[in-house]
Protein backbone atom coordinates (compact mmCIF):
# COMPACT_ATOMS: atom_id res chain seq x y z
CA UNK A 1 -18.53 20.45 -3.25
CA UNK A 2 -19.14 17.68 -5.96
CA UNK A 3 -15.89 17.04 -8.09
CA UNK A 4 -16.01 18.29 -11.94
CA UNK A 5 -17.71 16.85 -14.38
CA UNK A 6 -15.45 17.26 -17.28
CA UNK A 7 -14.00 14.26 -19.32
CA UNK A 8 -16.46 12.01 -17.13
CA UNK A 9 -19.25 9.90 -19.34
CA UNK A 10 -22.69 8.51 -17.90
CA UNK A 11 -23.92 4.56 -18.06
CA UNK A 12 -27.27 3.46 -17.18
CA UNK A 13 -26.14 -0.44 -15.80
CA UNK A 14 -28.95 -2.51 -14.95
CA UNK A 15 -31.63 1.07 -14.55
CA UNK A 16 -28.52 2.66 -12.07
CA UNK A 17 -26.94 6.03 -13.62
CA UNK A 18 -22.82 5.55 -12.77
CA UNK A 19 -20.04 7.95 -13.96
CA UNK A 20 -17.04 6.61 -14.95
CA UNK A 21 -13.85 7.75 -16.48
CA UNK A 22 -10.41 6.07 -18.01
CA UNK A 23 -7.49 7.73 -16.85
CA UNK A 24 -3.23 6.78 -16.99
CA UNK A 25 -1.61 6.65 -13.66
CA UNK A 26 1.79 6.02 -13.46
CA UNK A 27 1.98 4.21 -16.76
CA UNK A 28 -1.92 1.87 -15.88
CA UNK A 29 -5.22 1.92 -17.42
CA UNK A 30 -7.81 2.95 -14.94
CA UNK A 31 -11.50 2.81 -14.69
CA UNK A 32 -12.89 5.46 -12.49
CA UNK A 33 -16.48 4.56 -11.58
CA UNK A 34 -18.90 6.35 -9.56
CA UNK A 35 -22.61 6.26 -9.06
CA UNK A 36 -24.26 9.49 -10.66
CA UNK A 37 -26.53 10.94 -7.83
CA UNK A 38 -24.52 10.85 -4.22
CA UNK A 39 -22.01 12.88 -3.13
CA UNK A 40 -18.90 11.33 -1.86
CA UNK A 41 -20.06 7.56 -2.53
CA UNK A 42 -17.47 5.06 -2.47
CA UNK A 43 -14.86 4.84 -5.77
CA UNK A 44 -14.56 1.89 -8.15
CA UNK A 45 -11.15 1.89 -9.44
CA UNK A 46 -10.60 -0.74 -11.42
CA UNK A 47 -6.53 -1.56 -13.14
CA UNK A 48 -7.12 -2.53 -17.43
CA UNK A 49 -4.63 -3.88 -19.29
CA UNK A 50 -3.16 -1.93 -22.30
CA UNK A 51 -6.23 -3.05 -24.83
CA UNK A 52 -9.23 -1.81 -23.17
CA UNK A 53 -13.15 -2.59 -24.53
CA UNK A 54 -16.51 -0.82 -23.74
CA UNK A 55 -17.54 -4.63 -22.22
CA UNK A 56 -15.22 -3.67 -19.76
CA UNK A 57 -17.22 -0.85 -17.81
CA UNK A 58 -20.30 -2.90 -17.31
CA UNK A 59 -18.16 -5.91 -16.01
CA UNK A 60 -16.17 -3.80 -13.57
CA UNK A 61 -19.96 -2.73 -12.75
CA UNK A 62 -20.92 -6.01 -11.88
CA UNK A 63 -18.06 -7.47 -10.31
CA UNK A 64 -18.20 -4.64 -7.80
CA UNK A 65 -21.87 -5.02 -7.11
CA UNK A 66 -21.46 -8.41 -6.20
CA UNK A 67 -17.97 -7.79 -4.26
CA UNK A 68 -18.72 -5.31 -1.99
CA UNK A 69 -18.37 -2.12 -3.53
CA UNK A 70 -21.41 0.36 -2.10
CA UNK A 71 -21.08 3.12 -4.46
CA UNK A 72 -23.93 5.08 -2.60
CA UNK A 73 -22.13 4.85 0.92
CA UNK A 74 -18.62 6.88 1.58
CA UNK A 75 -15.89 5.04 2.37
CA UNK A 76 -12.08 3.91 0.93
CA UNK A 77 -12.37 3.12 -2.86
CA UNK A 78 -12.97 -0.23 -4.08
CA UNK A 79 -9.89 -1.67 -6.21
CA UNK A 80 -10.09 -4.32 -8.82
CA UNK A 81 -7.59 -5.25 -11.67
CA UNK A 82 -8.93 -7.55 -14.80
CA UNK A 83 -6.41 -10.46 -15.05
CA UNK A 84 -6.64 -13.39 -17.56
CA UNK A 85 -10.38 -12.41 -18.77
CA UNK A 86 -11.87 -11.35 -15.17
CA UNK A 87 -11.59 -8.95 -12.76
CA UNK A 88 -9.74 -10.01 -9.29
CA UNK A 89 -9.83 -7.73 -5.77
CA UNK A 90 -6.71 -6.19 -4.92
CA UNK A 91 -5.37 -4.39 -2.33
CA UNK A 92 -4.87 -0.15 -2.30
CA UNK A 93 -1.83 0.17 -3.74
């Protein structure tokens, strides 16, 4: 069953539809990022710090794309966190 769609927007990136979301875990920005068409494709999840900007969901876009993150295969979610300007890989916490 596909998850719900409430409270998630759509991007077109580069002519690719993605979903994404901001959420607050445990005190963190996230960015929730998915690609729009397959079912159970890998996760994006990418840590923001406290001041957030739009910018920031097309560059957590791109650094995944170029870091490994297959958001049309399944598999364990990709994690980033934006430090000092750019986003870094991190380990699942």
């Amino acid at each position: 069953m596909p998850p719900p769609q409430k409270g998630y927007k759509t991007i077109s990136h580069h002519d690719v539809q993605y979903r994404w979301i901001m959420r607050n875990q445990r005190g963190v920005n996230e960015l929730v990022v998915e690609a729009k068409a397959p079912v159970n494709g890998q996760l994006l999840i990418a840590e923001l710090p406290r001041i957030v900007s739009w910018d920031m969901v097309t560059e957590a876009i791109d650094f995944g794309n170029a870091n490994g993150w297959k958001p049309n295969e399944s598999g364990k979610p990709f994690h980033c966190k934006r430090v000092r300007g750019s986003f870094v890989p991190v380990e699942a916490p």
